[in-house]
C-alpha atoms as a PDB file:
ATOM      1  CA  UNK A   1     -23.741  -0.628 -28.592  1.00  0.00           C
ATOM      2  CA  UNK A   2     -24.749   0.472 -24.805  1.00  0.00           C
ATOM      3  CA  UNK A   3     -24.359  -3.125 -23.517  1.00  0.00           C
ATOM      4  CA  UNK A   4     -20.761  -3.577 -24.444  1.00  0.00           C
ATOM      5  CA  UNK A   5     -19.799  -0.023 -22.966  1.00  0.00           C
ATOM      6  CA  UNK A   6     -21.732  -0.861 -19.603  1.00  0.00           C
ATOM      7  CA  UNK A   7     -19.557  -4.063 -19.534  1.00  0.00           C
ATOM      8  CA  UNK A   8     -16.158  -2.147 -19.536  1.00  0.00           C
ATOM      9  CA  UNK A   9     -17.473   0.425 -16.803  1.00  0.00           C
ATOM     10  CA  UNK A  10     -18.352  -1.957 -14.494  1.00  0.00           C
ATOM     11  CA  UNK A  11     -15.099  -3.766 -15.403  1.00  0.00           C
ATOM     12  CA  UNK A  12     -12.831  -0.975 -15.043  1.00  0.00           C
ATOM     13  CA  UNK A  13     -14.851  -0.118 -11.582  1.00  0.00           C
ATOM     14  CA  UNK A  14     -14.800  -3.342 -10.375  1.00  0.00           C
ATOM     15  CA  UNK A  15     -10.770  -3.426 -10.745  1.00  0.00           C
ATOM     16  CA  UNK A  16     -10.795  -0.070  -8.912  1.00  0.00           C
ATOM     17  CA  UNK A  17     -12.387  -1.508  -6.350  1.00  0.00           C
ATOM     18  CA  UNK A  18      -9.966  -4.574  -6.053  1.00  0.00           C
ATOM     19  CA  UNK A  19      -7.477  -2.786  -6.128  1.00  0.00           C
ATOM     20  CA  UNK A  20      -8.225  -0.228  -3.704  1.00  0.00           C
ATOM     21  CA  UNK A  21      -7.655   2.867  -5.645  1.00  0.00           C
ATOM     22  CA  UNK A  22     -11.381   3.878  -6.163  1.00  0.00           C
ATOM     23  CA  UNK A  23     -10.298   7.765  -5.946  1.00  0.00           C
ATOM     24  CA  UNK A  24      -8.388  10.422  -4.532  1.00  0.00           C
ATOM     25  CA  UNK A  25      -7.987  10.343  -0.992  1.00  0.00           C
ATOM     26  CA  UNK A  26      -9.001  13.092   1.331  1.00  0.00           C
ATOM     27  CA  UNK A  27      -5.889  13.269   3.117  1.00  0.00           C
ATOM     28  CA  UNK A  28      -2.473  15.276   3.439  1.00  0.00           C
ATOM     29  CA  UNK A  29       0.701  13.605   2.773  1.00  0.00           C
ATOM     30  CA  UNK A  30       1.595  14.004   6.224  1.00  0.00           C
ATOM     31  CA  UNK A  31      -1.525  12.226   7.532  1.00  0.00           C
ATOM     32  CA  UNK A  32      -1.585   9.482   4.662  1.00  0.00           C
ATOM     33  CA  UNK A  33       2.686   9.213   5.827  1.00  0.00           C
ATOM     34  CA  UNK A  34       1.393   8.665   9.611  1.00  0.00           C
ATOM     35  CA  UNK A  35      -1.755   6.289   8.426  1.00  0.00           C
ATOM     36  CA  UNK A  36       0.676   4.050   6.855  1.00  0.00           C
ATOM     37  CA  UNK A  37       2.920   3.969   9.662  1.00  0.00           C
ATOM     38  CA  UNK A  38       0.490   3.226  12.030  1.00  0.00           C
ATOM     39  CA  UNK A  39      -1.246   0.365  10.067  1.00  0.00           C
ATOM     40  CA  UNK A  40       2.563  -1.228   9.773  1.00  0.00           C
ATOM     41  CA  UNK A  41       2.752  -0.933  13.623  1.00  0.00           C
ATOM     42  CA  UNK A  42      -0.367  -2.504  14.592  1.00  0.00           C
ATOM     43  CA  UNK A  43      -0.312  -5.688  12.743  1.00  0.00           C
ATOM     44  CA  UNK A  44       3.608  -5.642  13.617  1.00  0.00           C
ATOM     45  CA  UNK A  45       2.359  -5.737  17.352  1.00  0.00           C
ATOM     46  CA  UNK A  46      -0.647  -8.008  16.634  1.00  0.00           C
ATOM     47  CA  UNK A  47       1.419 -10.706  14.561  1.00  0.00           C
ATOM     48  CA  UNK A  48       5.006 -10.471  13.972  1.00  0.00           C
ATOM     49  CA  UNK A  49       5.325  -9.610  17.785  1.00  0.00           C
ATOM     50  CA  UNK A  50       6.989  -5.857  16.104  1.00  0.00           C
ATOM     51  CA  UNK A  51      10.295  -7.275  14.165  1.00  0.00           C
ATOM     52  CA  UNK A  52       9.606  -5.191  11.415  1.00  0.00           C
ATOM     53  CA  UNK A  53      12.813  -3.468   9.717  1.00  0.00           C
ATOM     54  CA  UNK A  54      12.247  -0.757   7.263  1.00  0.00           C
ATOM     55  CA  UNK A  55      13.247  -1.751   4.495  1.00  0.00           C
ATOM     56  CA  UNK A  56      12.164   1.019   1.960  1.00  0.00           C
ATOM     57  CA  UNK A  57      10.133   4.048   1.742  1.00  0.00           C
ATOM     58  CA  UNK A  58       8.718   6.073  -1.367  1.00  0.00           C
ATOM     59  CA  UNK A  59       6.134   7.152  -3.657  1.00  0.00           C
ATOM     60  CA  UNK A  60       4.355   5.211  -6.794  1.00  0.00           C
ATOM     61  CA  UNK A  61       2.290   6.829  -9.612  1.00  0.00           C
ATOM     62  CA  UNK A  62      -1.636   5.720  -9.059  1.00  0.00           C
ATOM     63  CA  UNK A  63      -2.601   5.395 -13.123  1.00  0.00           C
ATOM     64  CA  UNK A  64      -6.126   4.051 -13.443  1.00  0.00           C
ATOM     65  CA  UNK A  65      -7.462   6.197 -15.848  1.00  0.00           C
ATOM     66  CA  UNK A  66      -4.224   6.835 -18.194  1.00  0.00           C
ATOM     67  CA  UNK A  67      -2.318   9.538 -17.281  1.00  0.00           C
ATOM     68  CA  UNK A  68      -2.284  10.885 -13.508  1.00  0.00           C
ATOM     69  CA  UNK A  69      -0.045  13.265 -11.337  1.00  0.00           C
ATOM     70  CA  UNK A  70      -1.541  11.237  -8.388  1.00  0.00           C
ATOM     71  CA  UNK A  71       0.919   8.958  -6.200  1.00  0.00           C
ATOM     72  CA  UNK A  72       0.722   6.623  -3.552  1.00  0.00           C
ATOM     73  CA  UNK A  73       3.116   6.214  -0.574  1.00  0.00           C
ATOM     74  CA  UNK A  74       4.678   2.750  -0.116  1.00  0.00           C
ATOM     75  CA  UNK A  75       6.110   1.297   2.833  1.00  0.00           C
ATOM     76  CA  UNK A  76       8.244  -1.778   2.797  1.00  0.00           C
ATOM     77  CA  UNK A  77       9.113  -4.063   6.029  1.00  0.00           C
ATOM     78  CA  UNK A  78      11.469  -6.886   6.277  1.00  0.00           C
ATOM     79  CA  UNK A  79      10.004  -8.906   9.039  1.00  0.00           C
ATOM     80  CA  UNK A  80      13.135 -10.079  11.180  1.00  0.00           C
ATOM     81  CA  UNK A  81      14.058 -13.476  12.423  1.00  0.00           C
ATOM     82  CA  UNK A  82      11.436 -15.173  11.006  1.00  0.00           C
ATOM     83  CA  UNK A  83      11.700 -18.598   9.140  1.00  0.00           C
ATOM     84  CA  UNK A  84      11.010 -20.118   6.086  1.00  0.00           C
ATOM     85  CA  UNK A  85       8.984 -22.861   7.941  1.00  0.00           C
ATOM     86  CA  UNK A  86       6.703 -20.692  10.396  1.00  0.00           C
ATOM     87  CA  UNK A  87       6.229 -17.920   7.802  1.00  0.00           C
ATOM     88  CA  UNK A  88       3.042 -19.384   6.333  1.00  0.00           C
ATOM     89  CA  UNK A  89       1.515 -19.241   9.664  1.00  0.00           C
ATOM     90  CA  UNK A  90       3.020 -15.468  10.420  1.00  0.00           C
ATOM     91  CA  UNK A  91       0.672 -14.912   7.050  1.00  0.00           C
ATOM     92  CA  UNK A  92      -1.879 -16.625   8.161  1.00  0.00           C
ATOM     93  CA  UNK A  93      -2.306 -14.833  11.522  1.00  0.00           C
ATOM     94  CA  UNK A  94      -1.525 -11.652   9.474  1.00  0.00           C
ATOM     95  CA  UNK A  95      -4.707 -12.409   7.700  1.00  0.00           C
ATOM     96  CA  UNK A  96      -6.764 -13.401  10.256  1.00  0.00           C
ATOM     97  CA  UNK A  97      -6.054 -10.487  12.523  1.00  0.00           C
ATOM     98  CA  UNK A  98      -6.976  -8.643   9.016  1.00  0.00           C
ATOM     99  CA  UNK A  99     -10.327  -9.728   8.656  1.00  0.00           C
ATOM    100  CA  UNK A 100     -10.712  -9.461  12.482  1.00  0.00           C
ATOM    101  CA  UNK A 101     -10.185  -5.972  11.813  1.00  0.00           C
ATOM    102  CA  UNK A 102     -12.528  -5.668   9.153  1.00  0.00           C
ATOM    103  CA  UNK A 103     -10.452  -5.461   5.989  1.00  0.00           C
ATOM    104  CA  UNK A 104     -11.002  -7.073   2.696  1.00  0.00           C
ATOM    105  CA  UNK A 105      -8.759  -9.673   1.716  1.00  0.00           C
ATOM    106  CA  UNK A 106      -8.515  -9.395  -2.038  1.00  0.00           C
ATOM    107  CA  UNK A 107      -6.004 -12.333  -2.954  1.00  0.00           C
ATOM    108  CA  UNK A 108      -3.972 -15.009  -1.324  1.00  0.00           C
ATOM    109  CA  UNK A 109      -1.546 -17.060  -2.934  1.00  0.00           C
ATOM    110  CA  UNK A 110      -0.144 -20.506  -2.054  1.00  0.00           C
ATOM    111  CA  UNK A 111       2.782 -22.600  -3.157  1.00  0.00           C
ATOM    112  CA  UNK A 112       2.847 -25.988  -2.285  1.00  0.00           C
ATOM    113  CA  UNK A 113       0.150 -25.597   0.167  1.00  0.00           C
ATOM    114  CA  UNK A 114       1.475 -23.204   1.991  1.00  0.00           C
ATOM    115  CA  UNK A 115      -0.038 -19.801   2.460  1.00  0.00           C
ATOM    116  CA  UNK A 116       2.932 -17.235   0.785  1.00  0.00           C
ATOM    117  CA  UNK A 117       0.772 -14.461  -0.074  1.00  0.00           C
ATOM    118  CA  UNK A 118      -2.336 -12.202   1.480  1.00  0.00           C
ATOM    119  CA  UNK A 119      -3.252  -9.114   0.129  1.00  0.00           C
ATOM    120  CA  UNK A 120      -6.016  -6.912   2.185  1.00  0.00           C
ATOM    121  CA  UNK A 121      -7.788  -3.695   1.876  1.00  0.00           C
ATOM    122  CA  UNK A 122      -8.969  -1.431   4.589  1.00  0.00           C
ATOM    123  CA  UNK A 123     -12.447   0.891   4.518  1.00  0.00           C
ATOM    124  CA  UNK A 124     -10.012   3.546   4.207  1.00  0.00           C
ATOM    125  CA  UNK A 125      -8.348   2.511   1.130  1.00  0.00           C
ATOM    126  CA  UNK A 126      -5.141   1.564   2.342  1.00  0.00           C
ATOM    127  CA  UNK A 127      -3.490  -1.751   1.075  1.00  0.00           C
ATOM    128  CA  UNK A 128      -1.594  -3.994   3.234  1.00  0.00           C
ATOM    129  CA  UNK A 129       0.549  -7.225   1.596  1.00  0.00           C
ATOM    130  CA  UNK A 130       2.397  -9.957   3.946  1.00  0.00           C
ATOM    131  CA  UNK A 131       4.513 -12.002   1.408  1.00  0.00           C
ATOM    132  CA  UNK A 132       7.317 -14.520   1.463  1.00  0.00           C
ATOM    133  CA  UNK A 133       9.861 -14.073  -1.310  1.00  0.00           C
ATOM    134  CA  UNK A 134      11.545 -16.933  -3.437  1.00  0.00           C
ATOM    135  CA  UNK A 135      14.331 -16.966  -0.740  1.00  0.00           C
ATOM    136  CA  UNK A 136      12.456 -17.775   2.554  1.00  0.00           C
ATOM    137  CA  UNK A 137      12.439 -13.591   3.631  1.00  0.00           C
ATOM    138  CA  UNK A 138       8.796 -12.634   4.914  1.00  0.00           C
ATOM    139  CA  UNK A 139       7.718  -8.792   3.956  1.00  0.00           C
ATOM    140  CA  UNK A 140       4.472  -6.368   4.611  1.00  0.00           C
ATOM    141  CA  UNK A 141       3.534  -3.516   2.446  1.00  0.00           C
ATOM    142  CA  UNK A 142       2.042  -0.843   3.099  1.00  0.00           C
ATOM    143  CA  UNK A 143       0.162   0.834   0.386  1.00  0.00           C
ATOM    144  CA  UNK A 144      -1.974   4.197   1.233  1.00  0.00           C
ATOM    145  CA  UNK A 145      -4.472   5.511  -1.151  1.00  0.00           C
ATOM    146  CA  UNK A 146      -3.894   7.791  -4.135  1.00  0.00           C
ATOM    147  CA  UNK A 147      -2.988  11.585  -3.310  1.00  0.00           C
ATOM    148  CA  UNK A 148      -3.526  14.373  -5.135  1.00  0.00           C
ATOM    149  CA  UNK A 149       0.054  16.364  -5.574  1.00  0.00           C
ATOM    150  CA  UNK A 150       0.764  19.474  -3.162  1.00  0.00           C
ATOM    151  CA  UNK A 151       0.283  22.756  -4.954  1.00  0.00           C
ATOM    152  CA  UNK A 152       3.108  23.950  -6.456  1.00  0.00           C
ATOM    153  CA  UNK A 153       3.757  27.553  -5.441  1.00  0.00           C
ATOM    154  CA  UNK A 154       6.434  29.401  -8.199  1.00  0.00           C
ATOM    155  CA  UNK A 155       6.792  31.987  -5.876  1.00  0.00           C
ATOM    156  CA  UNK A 156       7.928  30.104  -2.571  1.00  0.00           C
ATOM    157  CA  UNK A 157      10.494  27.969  -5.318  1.00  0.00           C
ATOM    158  CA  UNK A 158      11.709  30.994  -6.746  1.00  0.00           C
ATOM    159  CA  UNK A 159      12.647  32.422  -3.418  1.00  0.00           C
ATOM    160  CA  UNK A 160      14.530  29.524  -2.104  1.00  0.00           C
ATOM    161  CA  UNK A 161      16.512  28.859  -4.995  1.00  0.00           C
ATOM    162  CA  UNK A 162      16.735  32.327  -5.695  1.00  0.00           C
ATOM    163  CA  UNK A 163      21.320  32.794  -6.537  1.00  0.00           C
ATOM    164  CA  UNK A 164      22.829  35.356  -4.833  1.00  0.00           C
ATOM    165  CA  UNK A 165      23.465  38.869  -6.847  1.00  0.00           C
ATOM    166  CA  UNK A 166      26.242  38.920  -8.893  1.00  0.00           C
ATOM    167  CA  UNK A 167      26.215  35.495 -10.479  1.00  0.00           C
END
Protein backbone atom coordinates (compact mmCIF):
# COMPACT_ATOMS: atom_id res chain seq x y z
CA UNK A 1 0.00 0.00 0.00
CA UNK A 2 3.11 2.49 0.82
CA UNK A 3 4.69 1.87 -2.62
CA UNK A 4 1.82 3.08 -4.69
CA UNK A 5 1.38 6.31 -2.43
CA UNK A 6 5.26 7.07 -2.70
CA UNK A 7 4.71 6.83 -6.52
CA UNK A 8 2.04 9.67 -6.65
CA UNK A 9 4.22 11.98 -4.25
CA UNK A 10 7.05 11.90 -6.19
CA UNK A 11 4.75 12.28 -9.23
CA UNK A 12 2.85 15.13 -8.10
CA UNK A 13 6.44 16.72 -6.91
CA UNK A 14 8.09 16.02 -9.85
CA UNK A 15 5.25 18.03 -11.92
CA UNK A 16 5.75 20.84 -9.38
CA UNK A 17 8.98 20.97 -10.20
CA UNK A 18 8.41 21.09 -14.07
CA UNK A 19 6.30 23.30 -13.82
CA UNK A 20 7.90 25.72 -11.68
CA UNK A 21 5.35 26.21 -9.04
CA UNK A 22 7.12 24.23 -6.20
CA UNK A 23 5.61 26.84 -3.51
CA UNK A 24 4.73 30.14 -2.48
CA UNK A 25 7.05 32.70 -3.33
CA UNK A 26 8.70 34.99 -0.88
CA UNK A 27 7.94 38.04 -2.61
CA UNK A 28 5.47 41.16 -2.72
CA UNK A 29 3.36 41.72 -5.65
CA UNK A 30 5.18 44.74 -6.33
CA UNK A 31 8.58 42.99 -6.45
CA UNK A 32 7.23 39.73 -8.26
CA UNK A 33 5.39 42.81 -10.87
CA UNK A 34 9.10 44.36 -11.29
CA UNK A 35 10.86 40.64 -11.48
CA UNK A 36 8.72 39.90 -14.36
CA UNK A 37 9.33 43.02 -16.04
CA UNK A 38 12.79 42.88 -15.81
CA UNK A 39 13.21 39.21 -17.01
CA UNK A 40 10.94 40.43 -20.25
CA UNK A 41 13.53 43.26 -20.73
CA UNK A 42 16.63 41.39 -20.62
CA UNK A 43 16.06 38.66 -23.03
CA UNK A 44 14.15 41.50 -25.14
CA UNK A 45 17.68 43.25 -25.19
CA UNK A 46 19.67 39.98 -25.45
CA UNK A 47 17.51 38.48 -28.44
CA UNK A 48 14.72 40.24 -29.99
CA UNK A 49 17.05 43.39 -30.05
CA UNK A 50 13.83 44.99 -27.46
CA UNK A 51 10.65 44.89 -30.03
CA UNK A 52 8.58 43.65 -27.47
CA UNK A 53 4.86 45.15 -27.38
CA UNK A 54 2.77 44.47 -24.40
CA UNK A 55 0.38 42.71 -25.30
CA UNK A 56 -1.45 41.71 -21.99
CA UNK A 57 -1.06 41.85 -18.36
CA UNK A 58 -2.90 39.92 -15.42
CA UNK A 59 -3.17 37.42 -12.82
CA UNK A 60 -3.80 33.38 -13.03
CA UNK A 61 -4.91 31.09 -10.14
CA UNK A 62 -1.71 28.70 -9.16
CA UNK A 63 -3.94 25.27 -8.27
CA UNK A 64 -1.57 22.41 -7.55
CA UNK A 65 -2.98 21.06 -4.66
CA UNK A 66 -6.92 21.62 -5.40
CA UNK A 67 -8.17 24.61 -4.25
CA UNK A 68 -5.80 27.80 -3.74
CA UNK A 69 -6.27 31.66 -3.24
CA UNK A 70 -2.67 31.83 -4.67
CA UNK A 71 -2.10 33.61 -8.21
CA UNK A 72 0.53 34.17 -10.51
CA UNK A 73 1.24 37.33 -12.57
CA UNK A 74 1.43 36.88 -16.36
CA UNK A 75 3.01 38.98 -18.80
CA UNK A 76 2.38 38.71 -22.48
CA UNK A 77 4.73 40.29 -25.38
CA UNK A 78 4.09 40.45 -29.01
CA UNK A 79 7.54 40.51 -30.42
CA UNK A 80 7.37 43.17 -33.36
CA UNK A 81 8.52 42.92 -36.90
CA UNK A 82 9.61 39.67 -36.76
CA UNK A 83 8.95 36.94 -39.48
CA UNK A 84 7.57 33.77 -39.90
CA UNK A 85 10.90 32.56 -41.48
CA UNK A 86 13.60 33.94 -38.89
CA UNK A 87 11.34 33.25 -35.88
CA UNK A 88 12.69 29.76 -35.25
CA UNK A 89 16.05 31.19 -34.89
CA UNK A 90 14.68 34.35 -32.60
CA UNK A 91 13.62 31.02 -30.38
CA UNK A 92 16.49 29.50 -30.70
CA UNK A 93 18.75 32.36 -29.52
CA UNK A 94 15.97 32.94 -26.90
CA UNK A 95 16.93 29.58 -25.62
CA UNK A 96 20.35 29.66 -25.82
CA UNK A 97 20.80 32.97 -24.10
CA UNK A 98 18.39 30.97 -21.50
CA UNK A 99 20.56 28.31 -20.64
CA UNK A 100 23.51 30.78 -20.84
CA UNK A 101 21.81 32.29 -18.06
CA UNK A 102 21.32 29.32 -16.17
CA UNK A 103 17.65 28.47 -16.54
CA UNK A 104 16.02 25.18 -17.08
CA UNK A 105 14.52 24.56 -20.26
CA UNK A 106 11.58 22.31 -19.54
CA UNK A 107 10.04 21.73 -23.15
CA UNK A 108 10.58 22.71 -26.71
CA UNK A 109 8.37 22.03 -29.42
CA UNK A 110 8.97 21.78 -33.19
CA UNK A 111 6.81 21.71 -36.27
CA UNK A 112 8.25 20.72 -39.30
CA UNK A 113 11.66 21.02 -38.00
CA UNK A 114 11.52 24.13 -36.95
CA UNK A 115 11.98 25.21 -33.39
CA UNK A 116 8.22 26.99 -32.47
CA UNK A 117 8.29 26.50 -28.88
CA UNK A 118 10.85 26.86 -25.64
CA UNK A 119 9.69 26.90 -22.35
CA UNK A 120 12.40 27.75 -19.41
CA UNK A 121 12.52 28.07 -15.74
CA UNK A 122 14.67 30.29 -13.67
CA UNK A 123 16.28 29.37 -9.92
CA UNK A 124 13.82 31.81 -8.88
CA UNK A 125 10.78 30.20 -10.10
CA UNK A 126 9.83 32.38 -12.74
CA UNK A 127 8.68 30.90 -16.17
CA UNK A 128 9.58 32.36 -19.39
CA UNK A 129 7.83 30.94 -22.94
CA UNK A 130 9.02 32.27 -26.58
CA UNK A 131 6.34 30.79 -28.97
CA UNK A 132 5.20 31.23 -32.54
CA UNK A 133 1.45 31.03 -33.01
CA UNK A 134 -0.46 29.20 -35.93
CA UNK A 135 -0.29 32.57 -37.83
CA UNK A 136 3.50 33.34 -38.09
CA UNK A 137 3.24 36.04 -34.73
CA UNK A 138 6.27 35.28 -32.27
CA UNK A 139 5.31 35.85 -28.32
CA UNK A 140 7.27 35.60 -24.72
CA UNK A 141 5.59 34.97 -21.48
CA UNK A 142 6.36 35.83 -18.57
CA UNK A 143 5.18 33.74 -15.75
CA UNK A 144 6.33 34.69 -11.96
CA UNK A 145 5.89 32.30 -9.18
CA UNK A 146 2.79 31.71 -7.07
CA UNK A 147 1.85 34.58 -4.46
CA UNK A 148 0.18 34.37 -1.54
CA UNK A 149 -2.95 37.06 -1.62
CA UNK A 150 -2.44 40.56 0.24
CA UNK A 151 -4.25 40.65 3.55
CA UNK A 152 -7.45 41.81 3.36
CA UNK A 153 -8.04 44.57 5.90
CA UNK A 154 -12.22 45.12 6.54
CA UNK A 155 -11.42 48.12 8.15
CA UNK A 156 -9.29 50.09 5.44
CA UNK A 157 -12.39 48.68 2.78
CA UNK A 158 -14.96 49.85 4.94
CA UNK A 159 -13.52 53.30 5.12
CA UNK A 160 -13.06 53.88 1.50
CA UNK A 161 -16.26 52.75 0.40
CA UNK A 162 -17.78 54.05 3.32
CA UNK A 163 -21.45 56.32 1.51
CA UNK A 164 -21.84 59.54 2.61
CA UNK A 165 -24.58 60.21 5.58
CA UNK A 166 -27.86 60.44 4.54
CA UNK A 167 -28.13 57.73 1.92
Amino acid sequence: MRKPLLGLVVAVVSALLLTGCSGVADMTPEEAYEEVEDRAGETAAAVFHNRLHAWSRGEEPCRFWGRSNNYRLRHRYEITNSSFFTNADLIADARDYWREEGHRITSERTTGGHLREVVAVDSDGFRLRAFQNDHGDLYLHVVSPCLEPEPFDVEEYLERHRQPSGW
